[in-house]
Protein backbone atom coordinates (compact mmCIF):
# COMPACT_ATOMS: atom_id res chain seq x y z
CA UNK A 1 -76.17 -8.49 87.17
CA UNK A 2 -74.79 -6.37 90.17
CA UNK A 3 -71.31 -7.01 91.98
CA UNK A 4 -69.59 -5.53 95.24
CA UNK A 5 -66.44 -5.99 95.59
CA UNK A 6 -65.61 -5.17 99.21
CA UNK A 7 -61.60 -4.51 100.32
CA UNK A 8 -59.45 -2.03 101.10
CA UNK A 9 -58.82 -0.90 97.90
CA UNK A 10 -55.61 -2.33 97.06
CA UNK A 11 -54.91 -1.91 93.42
CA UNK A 12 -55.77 -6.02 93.28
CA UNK A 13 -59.16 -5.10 93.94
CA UNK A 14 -59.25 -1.97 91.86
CA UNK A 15 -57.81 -4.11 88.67
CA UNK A 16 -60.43 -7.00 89.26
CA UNK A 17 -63.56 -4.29 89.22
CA UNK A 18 -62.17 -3.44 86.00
CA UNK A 19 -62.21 -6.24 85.00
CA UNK A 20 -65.60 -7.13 85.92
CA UNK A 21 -67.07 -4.52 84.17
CA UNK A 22 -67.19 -6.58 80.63
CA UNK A 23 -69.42 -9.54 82.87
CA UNK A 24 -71.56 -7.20 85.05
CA UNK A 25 -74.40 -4.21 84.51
CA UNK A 26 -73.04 -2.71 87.47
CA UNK A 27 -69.50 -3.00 89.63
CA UNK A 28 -69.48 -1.29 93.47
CA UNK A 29 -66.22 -1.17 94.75
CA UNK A 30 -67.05 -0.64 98.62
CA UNK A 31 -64.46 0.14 101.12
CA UNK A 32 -64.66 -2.17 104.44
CA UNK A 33 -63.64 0.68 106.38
CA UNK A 34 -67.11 1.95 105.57
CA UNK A 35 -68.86 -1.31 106.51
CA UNK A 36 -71.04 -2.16 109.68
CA UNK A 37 -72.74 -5.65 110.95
CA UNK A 38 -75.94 -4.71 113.35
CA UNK A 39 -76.52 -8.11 114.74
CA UNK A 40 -79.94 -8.76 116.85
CA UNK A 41 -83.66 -9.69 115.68
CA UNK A 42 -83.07 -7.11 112.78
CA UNK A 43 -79.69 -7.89 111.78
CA UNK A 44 -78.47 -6.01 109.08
CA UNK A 45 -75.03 -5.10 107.01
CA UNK A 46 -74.60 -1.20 106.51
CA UNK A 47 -72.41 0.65 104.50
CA UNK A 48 -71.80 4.46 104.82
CA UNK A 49 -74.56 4.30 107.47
CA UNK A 50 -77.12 2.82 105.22
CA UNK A 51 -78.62 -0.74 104.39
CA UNK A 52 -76.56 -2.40 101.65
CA UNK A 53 -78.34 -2.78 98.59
CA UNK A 54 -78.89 -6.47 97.09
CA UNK A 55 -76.01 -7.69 95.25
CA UNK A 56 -75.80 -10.89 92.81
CA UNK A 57 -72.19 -10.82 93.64
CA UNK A 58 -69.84 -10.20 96.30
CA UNK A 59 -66.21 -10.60 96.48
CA UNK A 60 -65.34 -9.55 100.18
CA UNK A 61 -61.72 -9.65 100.88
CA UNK A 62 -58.99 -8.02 103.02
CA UNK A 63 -56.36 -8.65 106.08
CA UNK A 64 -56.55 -10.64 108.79
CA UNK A 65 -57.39 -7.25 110.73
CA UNK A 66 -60.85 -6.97 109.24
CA UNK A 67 -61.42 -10.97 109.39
CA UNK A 68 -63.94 -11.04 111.76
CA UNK A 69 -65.69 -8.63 110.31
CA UNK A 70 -65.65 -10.06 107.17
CA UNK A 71 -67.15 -13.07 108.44
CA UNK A 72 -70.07 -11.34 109.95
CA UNK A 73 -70.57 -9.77 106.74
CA UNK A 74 -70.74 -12.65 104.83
CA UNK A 75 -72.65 -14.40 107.31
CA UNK A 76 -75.52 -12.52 106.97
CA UNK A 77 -75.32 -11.64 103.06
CA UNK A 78 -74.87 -14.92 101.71
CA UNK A 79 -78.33 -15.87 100.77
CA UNK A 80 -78.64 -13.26 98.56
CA UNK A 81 -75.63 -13.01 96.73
CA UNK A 82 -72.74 -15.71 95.33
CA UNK A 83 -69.58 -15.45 97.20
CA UNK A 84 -66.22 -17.39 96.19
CA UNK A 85 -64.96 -17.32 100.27
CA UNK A 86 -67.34 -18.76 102.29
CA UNK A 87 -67.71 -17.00 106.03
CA UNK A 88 -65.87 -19.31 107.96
CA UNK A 89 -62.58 -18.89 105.45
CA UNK A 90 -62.44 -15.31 106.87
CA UNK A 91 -61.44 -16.57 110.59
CA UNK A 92 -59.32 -20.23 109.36
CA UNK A 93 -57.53 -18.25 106.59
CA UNK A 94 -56.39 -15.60 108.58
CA UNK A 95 -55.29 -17.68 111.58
CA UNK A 96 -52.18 -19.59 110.28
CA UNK A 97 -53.01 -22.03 113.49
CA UNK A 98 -56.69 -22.60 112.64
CA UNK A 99 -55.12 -23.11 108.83
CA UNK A 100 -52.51 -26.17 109.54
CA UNK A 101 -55.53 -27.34 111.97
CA UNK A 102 -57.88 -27.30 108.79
CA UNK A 103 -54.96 -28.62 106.52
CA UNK A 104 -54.17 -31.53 109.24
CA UNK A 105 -57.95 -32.17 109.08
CA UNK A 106 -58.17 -32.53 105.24
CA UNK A 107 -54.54 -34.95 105.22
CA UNK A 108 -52.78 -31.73 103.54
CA UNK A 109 -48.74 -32.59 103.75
CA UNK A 110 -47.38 -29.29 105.87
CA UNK A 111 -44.32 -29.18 107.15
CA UNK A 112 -44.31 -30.62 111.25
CA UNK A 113 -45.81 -28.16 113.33
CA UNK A 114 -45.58 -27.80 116.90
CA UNK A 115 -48.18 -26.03 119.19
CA UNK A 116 -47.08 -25.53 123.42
CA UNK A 117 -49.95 -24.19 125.92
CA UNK A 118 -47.07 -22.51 127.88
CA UNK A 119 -43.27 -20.98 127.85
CA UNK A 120 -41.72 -23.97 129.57
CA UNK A 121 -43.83 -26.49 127.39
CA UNK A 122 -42.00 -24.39 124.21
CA UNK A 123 -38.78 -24.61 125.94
CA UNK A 124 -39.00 -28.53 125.71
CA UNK A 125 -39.71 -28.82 122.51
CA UNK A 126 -37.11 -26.65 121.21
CA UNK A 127 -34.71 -28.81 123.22
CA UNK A 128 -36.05 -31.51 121.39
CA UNK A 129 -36.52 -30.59 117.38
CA UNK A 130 -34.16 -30.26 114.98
CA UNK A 131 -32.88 -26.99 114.00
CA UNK A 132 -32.67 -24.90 112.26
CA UNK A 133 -36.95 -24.08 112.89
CA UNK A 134 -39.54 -21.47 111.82
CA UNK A 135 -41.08 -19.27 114.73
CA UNK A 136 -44.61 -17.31 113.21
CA UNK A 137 -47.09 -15.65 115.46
CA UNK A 138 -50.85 -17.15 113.94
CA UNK A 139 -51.60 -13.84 112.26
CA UNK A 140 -50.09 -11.80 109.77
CA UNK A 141 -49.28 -11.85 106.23
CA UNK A 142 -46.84 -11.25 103.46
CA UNK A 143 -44.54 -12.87 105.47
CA UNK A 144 -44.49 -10.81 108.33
CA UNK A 145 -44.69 -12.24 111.95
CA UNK A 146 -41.93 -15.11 110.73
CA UNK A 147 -38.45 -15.76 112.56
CA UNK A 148 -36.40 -17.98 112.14
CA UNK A 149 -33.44 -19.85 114.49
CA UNK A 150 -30.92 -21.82 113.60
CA UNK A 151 -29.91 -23.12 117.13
CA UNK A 152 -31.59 -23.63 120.47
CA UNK A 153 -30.04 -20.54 121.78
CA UNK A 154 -31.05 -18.13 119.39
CA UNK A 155 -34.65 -20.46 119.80
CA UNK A 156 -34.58 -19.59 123.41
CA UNK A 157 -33.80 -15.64 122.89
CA UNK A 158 -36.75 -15.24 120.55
CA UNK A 159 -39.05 -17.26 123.00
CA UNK A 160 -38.10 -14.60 125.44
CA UNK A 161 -38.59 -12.40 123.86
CA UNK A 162 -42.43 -13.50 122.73
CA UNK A 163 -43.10 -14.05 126.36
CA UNK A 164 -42.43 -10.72 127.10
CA UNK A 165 -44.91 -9.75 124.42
CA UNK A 166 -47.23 -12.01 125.42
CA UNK A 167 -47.89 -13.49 121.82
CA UNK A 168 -48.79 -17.02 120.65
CA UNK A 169 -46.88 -18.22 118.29
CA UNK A 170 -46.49 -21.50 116.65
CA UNK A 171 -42.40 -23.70 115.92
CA UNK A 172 -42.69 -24.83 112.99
CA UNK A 173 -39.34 -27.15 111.08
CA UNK A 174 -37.47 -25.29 108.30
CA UNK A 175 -37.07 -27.40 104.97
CA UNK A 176 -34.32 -26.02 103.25
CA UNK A 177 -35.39 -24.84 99.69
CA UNK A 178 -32.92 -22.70 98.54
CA UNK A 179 -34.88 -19.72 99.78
CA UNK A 180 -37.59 -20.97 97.11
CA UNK A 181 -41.21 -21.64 97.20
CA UNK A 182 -43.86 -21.74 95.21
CA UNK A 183 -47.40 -19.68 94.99
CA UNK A 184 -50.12 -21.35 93.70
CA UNK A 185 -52.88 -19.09 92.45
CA UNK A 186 -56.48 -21.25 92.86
CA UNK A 187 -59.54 -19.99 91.20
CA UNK A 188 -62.38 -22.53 91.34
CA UNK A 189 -61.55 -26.35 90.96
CA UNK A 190 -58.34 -24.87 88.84
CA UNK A 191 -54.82 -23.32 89.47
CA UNK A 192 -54.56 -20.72 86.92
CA UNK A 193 -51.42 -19.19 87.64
CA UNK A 194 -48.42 -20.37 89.05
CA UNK A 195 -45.15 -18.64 90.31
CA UNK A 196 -41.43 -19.46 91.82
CA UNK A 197 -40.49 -17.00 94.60
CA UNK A 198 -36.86 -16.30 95.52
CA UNK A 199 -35.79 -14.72 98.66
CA UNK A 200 -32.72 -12.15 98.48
CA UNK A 201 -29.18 -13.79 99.80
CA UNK A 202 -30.29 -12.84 103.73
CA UNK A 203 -33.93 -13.10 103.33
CA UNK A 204 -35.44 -16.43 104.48
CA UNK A 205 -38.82 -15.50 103.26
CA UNK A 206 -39.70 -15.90 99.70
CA UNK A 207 -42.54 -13.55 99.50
CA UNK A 208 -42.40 -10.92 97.10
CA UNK A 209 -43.65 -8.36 99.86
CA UNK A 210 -40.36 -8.90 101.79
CA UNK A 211 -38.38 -8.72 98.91
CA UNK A 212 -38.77 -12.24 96.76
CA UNK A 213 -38.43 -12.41 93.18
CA UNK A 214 -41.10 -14.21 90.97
CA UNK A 215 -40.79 -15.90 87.79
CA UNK A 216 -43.54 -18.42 86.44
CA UNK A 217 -43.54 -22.05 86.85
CA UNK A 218 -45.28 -25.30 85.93
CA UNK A 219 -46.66 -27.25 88.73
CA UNK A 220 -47.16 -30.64 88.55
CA UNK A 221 -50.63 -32.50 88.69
CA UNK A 222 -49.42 -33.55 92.52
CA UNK A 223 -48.88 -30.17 93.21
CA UNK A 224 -51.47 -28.99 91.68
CA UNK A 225 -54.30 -31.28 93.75
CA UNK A 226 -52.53 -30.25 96.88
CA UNK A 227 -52.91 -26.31 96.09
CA UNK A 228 -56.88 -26.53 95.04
CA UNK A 229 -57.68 -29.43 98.07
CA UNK A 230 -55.88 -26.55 100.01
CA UNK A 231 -57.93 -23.85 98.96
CA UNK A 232 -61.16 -26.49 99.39
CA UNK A 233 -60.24 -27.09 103.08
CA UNK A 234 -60.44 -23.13 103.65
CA UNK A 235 -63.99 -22.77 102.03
CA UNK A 236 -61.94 -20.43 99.37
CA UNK A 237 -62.80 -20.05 95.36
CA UNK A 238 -59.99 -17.94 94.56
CA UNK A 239 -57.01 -18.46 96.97
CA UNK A 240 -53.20 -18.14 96.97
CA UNK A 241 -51.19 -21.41 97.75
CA UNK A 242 -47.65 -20.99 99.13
CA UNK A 243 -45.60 -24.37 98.75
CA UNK A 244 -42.25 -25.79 99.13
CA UNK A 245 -40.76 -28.32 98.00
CA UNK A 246 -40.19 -31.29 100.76
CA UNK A 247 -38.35 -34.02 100.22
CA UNK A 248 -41.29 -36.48 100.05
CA UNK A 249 -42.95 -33.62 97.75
CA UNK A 250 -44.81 -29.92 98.11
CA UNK A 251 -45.76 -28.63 101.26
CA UNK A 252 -48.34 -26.28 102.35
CA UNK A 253 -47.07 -23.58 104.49
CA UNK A 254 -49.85 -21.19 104.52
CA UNK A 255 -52.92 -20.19 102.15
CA UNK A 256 -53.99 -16.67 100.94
CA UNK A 257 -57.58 -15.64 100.24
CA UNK A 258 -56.75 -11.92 100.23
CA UNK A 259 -54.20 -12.74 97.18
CA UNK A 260 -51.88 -9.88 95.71
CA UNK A 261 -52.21 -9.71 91.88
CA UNK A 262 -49.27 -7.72 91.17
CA UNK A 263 -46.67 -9.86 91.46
CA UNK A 264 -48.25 -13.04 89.88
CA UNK A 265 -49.24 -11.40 86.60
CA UNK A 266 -46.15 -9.81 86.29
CA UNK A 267 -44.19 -13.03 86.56
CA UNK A 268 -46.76 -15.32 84.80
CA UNK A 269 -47.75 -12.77 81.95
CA UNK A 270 -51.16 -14.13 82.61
CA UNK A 271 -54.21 -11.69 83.44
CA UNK A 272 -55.00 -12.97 86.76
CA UNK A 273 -57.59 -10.62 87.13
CA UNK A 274 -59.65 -11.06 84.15
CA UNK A 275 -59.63 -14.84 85.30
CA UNK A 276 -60.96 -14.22 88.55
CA UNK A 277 -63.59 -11.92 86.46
CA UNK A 278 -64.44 -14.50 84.73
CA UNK A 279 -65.01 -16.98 86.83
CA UNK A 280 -66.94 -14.99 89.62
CA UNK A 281 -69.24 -13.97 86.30
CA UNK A 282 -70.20 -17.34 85.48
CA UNK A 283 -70.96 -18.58 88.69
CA UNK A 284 -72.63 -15.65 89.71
CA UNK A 285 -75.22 -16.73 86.34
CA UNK A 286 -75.64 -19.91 87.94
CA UNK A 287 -76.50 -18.45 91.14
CA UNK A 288 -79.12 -16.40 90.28
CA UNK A 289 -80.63 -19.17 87.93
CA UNK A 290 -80.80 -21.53 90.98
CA UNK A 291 -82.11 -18.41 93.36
CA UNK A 292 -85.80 -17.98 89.91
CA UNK A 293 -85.72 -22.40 89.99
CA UNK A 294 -86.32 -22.16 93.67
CA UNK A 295 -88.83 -19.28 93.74
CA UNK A 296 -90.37 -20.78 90.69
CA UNK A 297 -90.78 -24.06 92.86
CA UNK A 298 -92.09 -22.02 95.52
CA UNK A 299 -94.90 -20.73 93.78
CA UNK A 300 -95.65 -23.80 92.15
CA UNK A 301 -95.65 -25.42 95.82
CA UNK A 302 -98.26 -22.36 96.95
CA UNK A 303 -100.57 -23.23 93.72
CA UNK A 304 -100.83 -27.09 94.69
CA UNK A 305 -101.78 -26.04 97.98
CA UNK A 306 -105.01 -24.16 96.81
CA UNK A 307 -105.68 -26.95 94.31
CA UNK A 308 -105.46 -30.77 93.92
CA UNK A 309 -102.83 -30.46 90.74
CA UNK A 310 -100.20 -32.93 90.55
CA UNK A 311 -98.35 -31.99 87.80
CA UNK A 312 -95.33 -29.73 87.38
CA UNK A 313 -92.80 -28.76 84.49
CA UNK A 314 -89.20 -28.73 86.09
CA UNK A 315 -86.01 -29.78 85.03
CA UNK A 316 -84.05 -32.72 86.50
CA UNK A 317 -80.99 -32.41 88.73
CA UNK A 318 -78.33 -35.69 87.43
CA UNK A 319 -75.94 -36.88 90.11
CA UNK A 320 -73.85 -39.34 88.53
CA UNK A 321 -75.92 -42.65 88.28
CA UNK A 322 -78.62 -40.77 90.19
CA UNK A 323 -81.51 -38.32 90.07
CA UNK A 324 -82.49 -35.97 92.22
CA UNK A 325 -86.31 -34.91 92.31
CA UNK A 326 -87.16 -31.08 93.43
CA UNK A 327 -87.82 -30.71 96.64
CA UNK A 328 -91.83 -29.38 95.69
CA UNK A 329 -92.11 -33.30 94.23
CA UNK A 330 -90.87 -34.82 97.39
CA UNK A 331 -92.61 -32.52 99.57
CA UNK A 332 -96.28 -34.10 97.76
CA UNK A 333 -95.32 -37.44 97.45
CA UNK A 334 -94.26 -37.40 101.51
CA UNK A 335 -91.86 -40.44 100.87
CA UNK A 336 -89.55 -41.82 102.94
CA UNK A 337 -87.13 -44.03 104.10
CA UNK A 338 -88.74 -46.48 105.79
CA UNK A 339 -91.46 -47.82 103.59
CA UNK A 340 -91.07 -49.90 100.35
CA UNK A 341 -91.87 -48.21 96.64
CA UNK A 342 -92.20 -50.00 93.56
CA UNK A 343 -90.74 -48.36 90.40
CA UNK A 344 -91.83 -48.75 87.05
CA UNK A 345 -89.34 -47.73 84.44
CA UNK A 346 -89.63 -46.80 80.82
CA UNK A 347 -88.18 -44.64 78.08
CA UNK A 348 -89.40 -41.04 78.37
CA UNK A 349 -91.67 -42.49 81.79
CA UNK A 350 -91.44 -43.04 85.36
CA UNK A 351 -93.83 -43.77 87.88
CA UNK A 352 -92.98 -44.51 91.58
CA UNK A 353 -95.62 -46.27 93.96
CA UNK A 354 -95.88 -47.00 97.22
CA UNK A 355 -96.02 -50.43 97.99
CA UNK A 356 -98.53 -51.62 100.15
């Protein structure tokens, strides 16, 4: 199997190639600085100038400054290769607006969130709220782009001076935590890794980028749910989860899918990236099984065209109580929903009729 990982190169990236290497024949990592999307009637995702070669895996990741990009990557790539972010993640993640909009969506607890169209609209909701309150413009990360004000005054200064840059920027209420919160580290349908983040005495922000200290930390199975539904909502298979603690329980306050390992693994002890490694190893397996079923099905489908055989070998697809039949099966039997069947049932035998 061949992987891509495509980033920046961060040394999160660089440790998670490594530890690919045990899973795949071949590991790429590609710089997005080097990538191109030629969109048209022959679309087509370049790297150093030339096509990109056919991957089984790709792991695109990076800041909100490349998100777009990203997306149109992955947009056009996907068919051929598993991805654990889908496109869409690219623009929600990075967008902590589009985020709480995808959270509120999904019933996600979040700390009360306020949105105004224009200056004076802000100005009466900060007369309003309760303070003290979290300003943050929509796009940044490791906690950059976040002020806080702990009265309407210094609210109304900091609105200035916003206007004046001409930036939107969401209010958002503070929950007092102790300057503590919580990162959640999501691979899968699993949180693998799990971290308490203090800010220094002055620092509001808990994030280890802006000066935060991590030590691990249990979650609990309500915490937990909320950090992998989070991670769900974004379209995300490996995601960071920032929480704190609200007094009816965790809150979301924003969701990473271009994760720092550092800090994580050195708090946890746990090898975050051999995890991920893991993980994007087995599913790529399953990908590329599904990828010969279908083009196994597709040949069988151009044989019974040419011929009047009925009869395939295939596997069957369980859903719960109920079984799916491959689509080359339904596409010759030209059932549907309308008409009546009779179905006659056995060990080891089934035959479906039409009833007429």
């Amino acid at each position: 199997m061949r992987a891509a990982i495509i980033s920046q190169g961060s040394k999160s990236s660089q440790w998670t190639a490594e530890a690919m290497k045990k899973y795949f024949d071949q590991v790429d990592l590609l710089d997005i600085k080097e990538m191109e999307v030629t969109l048209g009637a022959e679309a087509e995702v370049l790297y150093k100038g030339e096509p990109i070669i056919i991957y089984d895996c790709i792991y695109a990741k990076g800041s909100f400054r490349y998100g777009n990009l990203l997306r149109s990557i992955t947009s056009l790539l996907y068919k051929d290769s598993f991805m654990p972010l889908q496109a869409r993640a690219y623009t929600i993640a990075h967008n902590k607006l589009l985020t709480h909009l995808e959270l509120q969506k999904n019933k996600i607890p979040m700390p009360k969130t306020y949105v105004s169209p224009t200056l004076d609209a802000a100005r009466i909701i900060l007369k309003k709220i309760n303070y003290p309150i979290v300003m943050k413009f929509p796009e940044g990360t490791q906690g950059k782009g976040v002020m806080f004000a702990d009265s309407y005054a210094s609210a109304s200064s900091l609105l200035d001076a916003l206007g004046a840059l001409k930036q939107p920027f969401i209010i958002q209420e503070f929950i007092e935590s102790g300057n503590i919160d919580i990162r959640a580290f999501v691979v899968g349908d699993k949180v693998i890794a799990s971290m308490m983040r203090k800010g220094e005495s002055a620092e509001l922000r808990a994030n280890i980028h802006a000066g935060g200290e991590g030590k691990a930390c249990e979650l609990d199975r309500q915490a937990k749910k909320i950090a992998i539904d989070t991670a769900g909502a974004l379209g995300a298979e490996v995601c960071g989860v920032d929480m704190l603690e609200g007094p009816k329980g965790p809150l979301v306050l924003e969701a990473n899918i271009s994760p720092g390992l550092q800090g994580i693994t050195a708090a946890t002890k746990i090898d975050v990236a051999a995890k991920i490694a893991k993980y994007l190893a087995d599913k790529t397996k399953e990908f590329v099984a599904s990828k010969k079923k279908i083009g196994a099905e597709k040949i069988v489908t151009e044989k019974i065209g040419k011929t009047d055989a009925k009869e395939i070998i295939t596997t069957l697809d369980f859903r719960g109580e109920r079984v799916l039949l491959p689509a080359v099966v339904s596409k010759i039997l030209k059932f549907n929903d309308r008409d009546d069947y009779v179905i006659k049932a056995q060990k080891g035998k089934l035959n479906i009729e039409e009833f007429k």
